[in-house]
Protein backbone atom coordinates (compact mmCIF):
# COMPACT_ATOMS: atom_id res chain seq x y z
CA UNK A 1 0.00 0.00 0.00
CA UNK A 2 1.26 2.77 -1.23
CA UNK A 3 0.49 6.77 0.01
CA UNK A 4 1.44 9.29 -2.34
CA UNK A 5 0.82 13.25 -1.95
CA UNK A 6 2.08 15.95 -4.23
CA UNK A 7 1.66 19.85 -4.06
CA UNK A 8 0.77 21.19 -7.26
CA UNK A 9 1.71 24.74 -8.21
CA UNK A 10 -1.55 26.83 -7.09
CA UNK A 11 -3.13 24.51 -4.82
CA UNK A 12 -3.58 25.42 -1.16
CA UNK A 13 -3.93 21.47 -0.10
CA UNK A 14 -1.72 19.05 -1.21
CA UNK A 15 -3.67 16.66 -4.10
CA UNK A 16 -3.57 12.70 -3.27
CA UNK A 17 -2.79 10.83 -7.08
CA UNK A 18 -1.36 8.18 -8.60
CA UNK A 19 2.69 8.16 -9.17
CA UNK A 20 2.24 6.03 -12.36
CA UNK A 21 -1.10 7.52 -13.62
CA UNK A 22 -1.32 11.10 -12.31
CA UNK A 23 -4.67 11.97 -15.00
CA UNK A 24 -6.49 9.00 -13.67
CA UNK A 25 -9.33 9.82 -11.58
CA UNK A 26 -9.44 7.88 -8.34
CA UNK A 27 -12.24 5.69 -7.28
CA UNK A 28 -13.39 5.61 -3.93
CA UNK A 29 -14.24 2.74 -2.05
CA UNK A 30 -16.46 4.04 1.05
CA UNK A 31 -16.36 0.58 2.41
CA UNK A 32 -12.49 0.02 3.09
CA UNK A 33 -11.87 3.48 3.15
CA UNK A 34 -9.15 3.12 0.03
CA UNK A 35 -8.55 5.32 -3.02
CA UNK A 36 -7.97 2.94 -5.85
CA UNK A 37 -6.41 4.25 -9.05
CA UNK A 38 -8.50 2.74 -11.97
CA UNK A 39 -6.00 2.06 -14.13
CA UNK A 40 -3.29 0.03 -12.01
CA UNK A 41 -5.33 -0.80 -8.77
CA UNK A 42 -2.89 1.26 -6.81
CA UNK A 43 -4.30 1.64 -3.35
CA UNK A 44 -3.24 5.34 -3.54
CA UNK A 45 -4.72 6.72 0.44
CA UNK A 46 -5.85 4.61 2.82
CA UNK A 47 -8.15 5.95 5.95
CA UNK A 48 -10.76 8.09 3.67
CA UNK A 49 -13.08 9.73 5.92
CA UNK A 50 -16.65 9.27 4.92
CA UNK A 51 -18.33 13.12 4.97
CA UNK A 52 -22.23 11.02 4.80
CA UNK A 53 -24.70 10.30 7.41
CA UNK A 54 -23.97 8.86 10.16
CA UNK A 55 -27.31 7.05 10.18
CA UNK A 56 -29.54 5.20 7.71
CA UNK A 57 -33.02 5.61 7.12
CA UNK A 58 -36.01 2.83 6.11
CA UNK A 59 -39.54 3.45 4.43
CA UNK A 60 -40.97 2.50 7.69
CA UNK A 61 -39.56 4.77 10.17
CA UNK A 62 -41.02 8.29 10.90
CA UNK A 63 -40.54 11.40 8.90
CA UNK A 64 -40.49 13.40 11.86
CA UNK A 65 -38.20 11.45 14.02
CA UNK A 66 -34.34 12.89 13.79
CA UNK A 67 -31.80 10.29 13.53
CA UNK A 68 -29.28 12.44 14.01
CA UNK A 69 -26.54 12.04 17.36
CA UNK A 70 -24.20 14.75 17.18
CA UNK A 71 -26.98 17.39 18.91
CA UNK A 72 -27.77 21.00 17.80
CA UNK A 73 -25.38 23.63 16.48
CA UNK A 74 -22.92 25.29 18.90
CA UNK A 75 -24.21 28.63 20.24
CA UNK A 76 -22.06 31.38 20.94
CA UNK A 77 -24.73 33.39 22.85
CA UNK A 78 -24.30 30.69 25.67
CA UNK A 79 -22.05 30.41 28.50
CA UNK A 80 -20.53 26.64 27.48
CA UNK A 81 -21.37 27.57 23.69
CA UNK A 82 -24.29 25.19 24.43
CA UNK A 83 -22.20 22.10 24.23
CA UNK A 84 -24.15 20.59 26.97
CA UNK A 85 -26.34 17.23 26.82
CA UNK A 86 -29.88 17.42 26.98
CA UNK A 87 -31.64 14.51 28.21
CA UNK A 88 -35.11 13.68 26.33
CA UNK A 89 -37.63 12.66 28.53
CA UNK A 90 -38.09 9.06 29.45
CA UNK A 91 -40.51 6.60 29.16
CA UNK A 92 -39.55 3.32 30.44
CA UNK A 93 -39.56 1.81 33.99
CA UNK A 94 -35.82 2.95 34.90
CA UNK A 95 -36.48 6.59 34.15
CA UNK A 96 -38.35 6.78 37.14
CA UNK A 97 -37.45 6.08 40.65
CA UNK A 98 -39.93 4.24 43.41
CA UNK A 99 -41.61 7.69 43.66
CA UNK A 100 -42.72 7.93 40.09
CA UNK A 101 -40.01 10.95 39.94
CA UNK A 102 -38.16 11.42 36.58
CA UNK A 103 -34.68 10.24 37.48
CA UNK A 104 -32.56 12.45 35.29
CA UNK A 105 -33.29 16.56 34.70
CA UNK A 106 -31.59 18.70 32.31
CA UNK A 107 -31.93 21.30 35.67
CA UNK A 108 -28.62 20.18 36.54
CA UNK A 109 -26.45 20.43 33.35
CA UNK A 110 -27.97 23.99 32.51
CA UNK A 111 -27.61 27.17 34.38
CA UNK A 112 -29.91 29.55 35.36
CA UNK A 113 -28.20 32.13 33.35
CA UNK A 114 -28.65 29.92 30.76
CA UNK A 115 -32.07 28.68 30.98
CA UNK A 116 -33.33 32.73 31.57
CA UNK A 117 -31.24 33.56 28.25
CA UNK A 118 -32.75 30.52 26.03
CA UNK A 119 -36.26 31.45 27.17
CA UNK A 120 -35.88 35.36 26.02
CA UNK A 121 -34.39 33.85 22.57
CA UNK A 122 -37.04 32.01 22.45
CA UNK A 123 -39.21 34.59 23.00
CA UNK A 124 -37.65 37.03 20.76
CA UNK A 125 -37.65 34.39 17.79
CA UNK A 126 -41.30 33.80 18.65
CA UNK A 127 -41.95 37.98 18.04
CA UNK A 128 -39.86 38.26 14.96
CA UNK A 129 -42.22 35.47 13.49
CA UNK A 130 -45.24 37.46 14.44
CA UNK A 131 -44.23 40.43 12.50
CA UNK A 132 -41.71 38.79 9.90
CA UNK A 133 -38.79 40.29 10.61
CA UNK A 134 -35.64 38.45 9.07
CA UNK A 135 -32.90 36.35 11.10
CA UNK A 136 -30.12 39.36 10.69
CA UNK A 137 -32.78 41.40 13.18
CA UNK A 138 -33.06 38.30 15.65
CA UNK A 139 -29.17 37.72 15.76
CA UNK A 140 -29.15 41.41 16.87
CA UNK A 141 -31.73 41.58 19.21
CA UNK A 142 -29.87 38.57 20.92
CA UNK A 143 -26.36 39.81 21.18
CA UNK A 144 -28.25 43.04 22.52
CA UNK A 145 -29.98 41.14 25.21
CA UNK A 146 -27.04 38.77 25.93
CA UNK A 147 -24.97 42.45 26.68
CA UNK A 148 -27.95 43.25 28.70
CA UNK A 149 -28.27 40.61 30.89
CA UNK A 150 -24.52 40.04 31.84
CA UNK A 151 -24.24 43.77 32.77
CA UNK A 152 -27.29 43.22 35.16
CA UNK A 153 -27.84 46.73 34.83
CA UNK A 154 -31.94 46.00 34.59
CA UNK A 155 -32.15 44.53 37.60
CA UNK A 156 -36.01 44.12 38.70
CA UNK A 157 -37.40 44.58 34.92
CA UNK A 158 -38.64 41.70 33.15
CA UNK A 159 -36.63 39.35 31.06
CA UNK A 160 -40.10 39.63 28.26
CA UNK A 161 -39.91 43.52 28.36
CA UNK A 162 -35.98 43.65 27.95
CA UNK A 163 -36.70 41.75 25.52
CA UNK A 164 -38.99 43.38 23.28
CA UNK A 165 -36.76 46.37 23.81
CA UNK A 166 -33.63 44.88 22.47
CA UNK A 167 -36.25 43.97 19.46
CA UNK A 168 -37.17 47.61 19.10
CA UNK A 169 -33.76 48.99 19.17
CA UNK A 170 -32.22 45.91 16.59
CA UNK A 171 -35.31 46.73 13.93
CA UNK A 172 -34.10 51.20 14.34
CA UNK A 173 -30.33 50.07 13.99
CA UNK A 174 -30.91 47.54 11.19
CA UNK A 175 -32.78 50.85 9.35
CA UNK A 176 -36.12 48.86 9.27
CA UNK A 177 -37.88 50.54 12.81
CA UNK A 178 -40.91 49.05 13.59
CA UNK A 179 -43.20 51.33 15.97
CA UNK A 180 -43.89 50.77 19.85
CA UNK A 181 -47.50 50.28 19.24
CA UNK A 182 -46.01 47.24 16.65
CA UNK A 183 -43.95 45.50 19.18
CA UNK A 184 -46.68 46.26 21.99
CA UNK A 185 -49.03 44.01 19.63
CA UNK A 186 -46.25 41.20 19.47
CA UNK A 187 -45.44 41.02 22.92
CA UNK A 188 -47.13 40.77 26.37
CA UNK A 189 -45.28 44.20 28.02
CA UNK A 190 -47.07 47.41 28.01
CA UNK A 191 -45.96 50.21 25.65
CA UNK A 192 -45.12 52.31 28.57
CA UNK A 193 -42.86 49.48 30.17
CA UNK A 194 -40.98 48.72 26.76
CA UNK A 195 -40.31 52.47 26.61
CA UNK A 196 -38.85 52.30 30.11
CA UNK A 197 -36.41 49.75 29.32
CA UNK A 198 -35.75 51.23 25.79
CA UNK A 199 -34.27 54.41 27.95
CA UNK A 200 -32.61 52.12 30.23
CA UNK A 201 -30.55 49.91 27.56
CA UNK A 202 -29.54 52.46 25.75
CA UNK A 203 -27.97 54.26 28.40
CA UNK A 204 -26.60 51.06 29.91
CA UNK A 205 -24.67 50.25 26.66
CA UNK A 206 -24.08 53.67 25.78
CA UNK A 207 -25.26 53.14 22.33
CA UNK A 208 -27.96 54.87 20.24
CA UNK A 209 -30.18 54.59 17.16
CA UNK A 210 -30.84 56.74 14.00
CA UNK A 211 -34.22 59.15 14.59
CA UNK A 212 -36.48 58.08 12.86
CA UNK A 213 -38.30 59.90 9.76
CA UNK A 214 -41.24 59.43 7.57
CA UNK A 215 -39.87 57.94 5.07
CA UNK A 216 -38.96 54.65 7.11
CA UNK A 217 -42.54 53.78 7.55
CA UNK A 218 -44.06 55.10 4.66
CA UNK A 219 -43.64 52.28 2.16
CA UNK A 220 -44.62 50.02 4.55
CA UNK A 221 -48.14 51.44 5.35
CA UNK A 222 -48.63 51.91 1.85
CA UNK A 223 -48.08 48.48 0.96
CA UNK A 224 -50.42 47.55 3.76
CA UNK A 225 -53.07 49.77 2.45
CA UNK A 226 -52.63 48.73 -1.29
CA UNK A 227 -51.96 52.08 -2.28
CA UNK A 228 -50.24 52.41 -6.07
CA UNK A 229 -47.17 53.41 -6.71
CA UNK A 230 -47.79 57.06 -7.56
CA UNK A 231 -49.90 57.63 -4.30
CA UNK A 232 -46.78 56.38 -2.17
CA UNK A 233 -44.06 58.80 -3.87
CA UNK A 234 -46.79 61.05 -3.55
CA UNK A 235 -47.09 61.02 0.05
CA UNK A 236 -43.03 60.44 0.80
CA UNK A 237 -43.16 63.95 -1.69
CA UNK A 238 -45.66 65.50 1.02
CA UNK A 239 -44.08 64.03 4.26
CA UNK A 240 -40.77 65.43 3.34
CA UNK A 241 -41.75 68.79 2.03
CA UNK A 242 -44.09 69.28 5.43
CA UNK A 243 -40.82 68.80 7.33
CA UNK A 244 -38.80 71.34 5.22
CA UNK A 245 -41.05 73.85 5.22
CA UNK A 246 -41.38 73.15 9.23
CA UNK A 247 -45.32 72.95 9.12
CA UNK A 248 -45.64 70.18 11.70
CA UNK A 249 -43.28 70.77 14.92
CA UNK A 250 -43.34 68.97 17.78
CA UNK A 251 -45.34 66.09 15.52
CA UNK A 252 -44.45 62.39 15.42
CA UNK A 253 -43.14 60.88 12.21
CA UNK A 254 -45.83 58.18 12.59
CA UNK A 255 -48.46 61.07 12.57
CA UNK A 256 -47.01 62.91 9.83
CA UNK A 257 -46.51 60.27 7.65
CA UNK A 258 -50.24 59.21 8.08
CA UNK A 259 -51.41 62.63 7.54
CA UNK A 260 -49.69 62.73 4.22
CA UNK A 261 -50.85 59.38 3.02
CA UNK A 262 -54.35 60.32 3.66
CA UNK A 263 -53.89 63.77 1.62
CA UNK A 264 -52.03 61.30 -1.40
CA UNK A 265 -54.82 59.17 -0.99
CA UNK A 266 -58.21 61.65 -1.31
CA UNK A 267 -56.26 63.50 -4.34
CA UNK A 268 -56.33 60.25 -6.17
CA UNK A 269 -58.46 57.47 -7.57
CA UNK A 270 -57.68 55.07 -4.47
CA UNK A 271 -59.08 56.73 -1.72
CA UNK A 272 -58.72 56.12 1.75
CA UNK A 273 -60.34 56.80 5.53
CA UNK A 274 -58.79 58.29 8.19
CA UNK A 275 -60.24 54.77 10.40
CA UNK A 276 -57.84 52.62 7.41
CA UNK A 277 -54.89 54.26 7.79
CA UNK A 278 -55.13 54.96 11.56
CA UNK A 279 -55.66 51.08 11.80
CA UNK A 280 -52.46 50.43 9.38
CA UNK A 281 -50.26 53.12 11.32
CA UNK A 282 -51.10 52.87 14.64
CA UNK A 283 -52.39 56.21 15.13
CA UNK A 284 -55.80 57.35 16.38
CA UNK A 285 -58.17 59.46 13.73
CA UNK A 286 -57.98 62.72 16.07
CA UNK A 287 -53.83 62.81 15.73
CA UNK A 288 -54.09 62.43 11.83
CA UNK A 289 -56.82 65.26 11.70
CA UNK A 290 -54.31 67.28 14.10
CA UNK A 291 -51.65 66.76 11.69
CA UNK A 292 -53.59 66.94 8.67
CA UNK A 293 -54.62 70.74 9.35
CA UNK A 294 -51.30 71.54 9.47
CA UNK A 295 -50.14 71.08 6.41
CA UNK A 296 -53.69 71.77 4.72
CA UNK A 297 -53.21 75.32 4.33
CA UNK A 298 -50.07 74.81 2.13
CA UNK A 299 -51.74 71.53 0.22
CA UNK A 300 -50.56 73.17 -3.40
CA UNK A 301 -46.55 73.58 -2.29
CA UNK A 302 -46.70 69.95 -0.91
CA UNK A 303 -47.52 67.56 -4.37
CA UNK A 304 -44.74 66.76 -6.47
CA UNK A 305 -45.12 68.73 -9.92
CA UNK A 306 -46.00 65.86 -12.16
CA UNK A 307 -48.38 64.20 -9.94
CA UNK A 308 -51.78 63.46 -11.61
CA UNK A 309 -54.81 64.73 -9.62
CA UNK A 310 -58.15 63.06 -9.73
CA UNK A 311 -59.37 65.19 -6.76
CA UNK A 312 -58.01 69.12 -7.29
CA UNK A 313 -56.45 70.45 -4.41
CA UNK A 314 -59.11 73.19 -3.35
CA UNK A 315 -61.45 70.17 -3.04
CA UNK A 316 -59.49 68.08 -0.45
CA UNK A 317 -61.25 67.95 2.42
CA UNK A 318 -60.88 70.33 4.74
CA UNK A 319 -61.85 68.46 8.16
């Protein structure tokens, strides 16, 4: 048995072949673990790993059962790097002592630490889902909790509402902000109490977040509203202009972009309530009315110039 390995010019690893037959290309036999040249029958490497599945599977078994033994993916996020064994539960007589108590518990492999950090993933995964937010946002929102709760700087909040606040501040810093009233709707915390913590983290890892503007949310309530095209640059057009011209002080970006999508809307074919796009936004009909007088009076500076009316701007409604 022969083992041969030569370094080609511009390979990184060196390439097994045969000495007498170096074009030949080598069988493998998965059973003995040998490369065999074709040509000769040179055993030409001995001890070939095989990279398949460690398991087989028949027609008869379940779909849903996992043959796989070598446990989940390492974690980073956890202390050990979750390379810890979890113990299913059992079902036969010697699971259980004389008691009827389960003999083994994955209490005592598993820190509390631990266990308190998988449930807020868990969590967090669970309100990412709700309002389909991608994995880059979840990865975020766990390193951001994970810095969170080794600092112990919340001590006495909630592990749910830290939560949802890392969530909040991963969608603003990821440039796709989601509004309180959003995660509020996700999770079980109060608005109030996710605001709280909001303060609280950022000043605890002395980071901060972009401000927010109307143009981050306007595309989404749009879409949500099934508003064309034209109506959407319409209302980014109005939103924008409002807060150049500094007609709407003091006023949210929620409220201002709402107010503007309901002007877009009633000066075009696809019409919509104040009640619709309160329900989309988040906002209550009295704060887009608020918002919506202010930039009435200056309804003709506010459209972009090739914007096609089907409703003239002297008969918007005035409210």
């Amino acid at each position: 048995m022969i083992n041969t390995s030569q370094l080609t010019v511009g390979d990184a690893l060196p390439k097994v072949q045969c000495p007498n037959h170096p074009e030949a290309i080598l069988v493998e036999d998965y059973r003995a673990g040998d490369m065999i040249c074709p040509e000769c029958g040179l055993v030409v490497g001995d001890r070939v790993i095989d990279v398949g599945s460690e398991w087989r599977t028949f027609s008869n078994e379940k779909a849903t059962k996992d043959p796989s033994r070598v446990g989940d993916a390492q974690n980073p996020l956890l202390n050990g790097g979750d390379l810890t064994t979890m113990i299913s539960k059992g079902t036969g007589a010697a699971s259980f002592d004389e008691f009827g108590n389960s003999k083994y518990q994955n209490r005592r492999t598993m820190s509390s630490s631990d266990r308190a950090m998988l449930n807020a993933f868990k969590e967090i995964s669970t309100m990412a889902d709700r309002i389909n937010l991608p994995r880059n946002i979840v990865d975020r929102t766990n390193n951001l909790f994970k810095q969170v709760y080794e600092q112990k700087s919340l001590k006495g909040r909630s592990n749910d509402a830290i939560a949802s606040a890392c969530l909040y501040i991963a969608c603003r810093q990821e440039g796709v902000p989601r509004t309180f009233k959003e995660i509020c709707a996700v999770s079980r915390i109060s608005k109030k109490e996710i605001g709280r913590c909001f303060k609280l983290i950022l000043k605890a890892l002395e980071t901060s977040v972009d401000l927010i503007t109307t143009g981050d949310f306007m595309s989404r309530f749009c879409s949500n509203l099934g508003l064309p095209k034209q109506v959407q640059m319409a209302a980014t057009f109005i939103a924008r202009k409002a807060v150049e011209l500094d007609l709407v002080p003091g006023r949210s970006p929620i409220s201002v972009a709402a107010a503007a999508i309901y002007m877009a809307s009633q000066a075009s074919a696809e019409k919509k309530t104040q009640k619709e796009i309160g329900d989309i936004a988040g906002v209550a009909d009295v704060t887009i009315r608020q918002s919506y007088r202010l930039i009435y009076p200056r309804a003709a500076d506010l459209f972009p110039p090739d914007f096609k009316f089907d409703t003239p701007v002297d008969k918007l409604p005035q409210l």
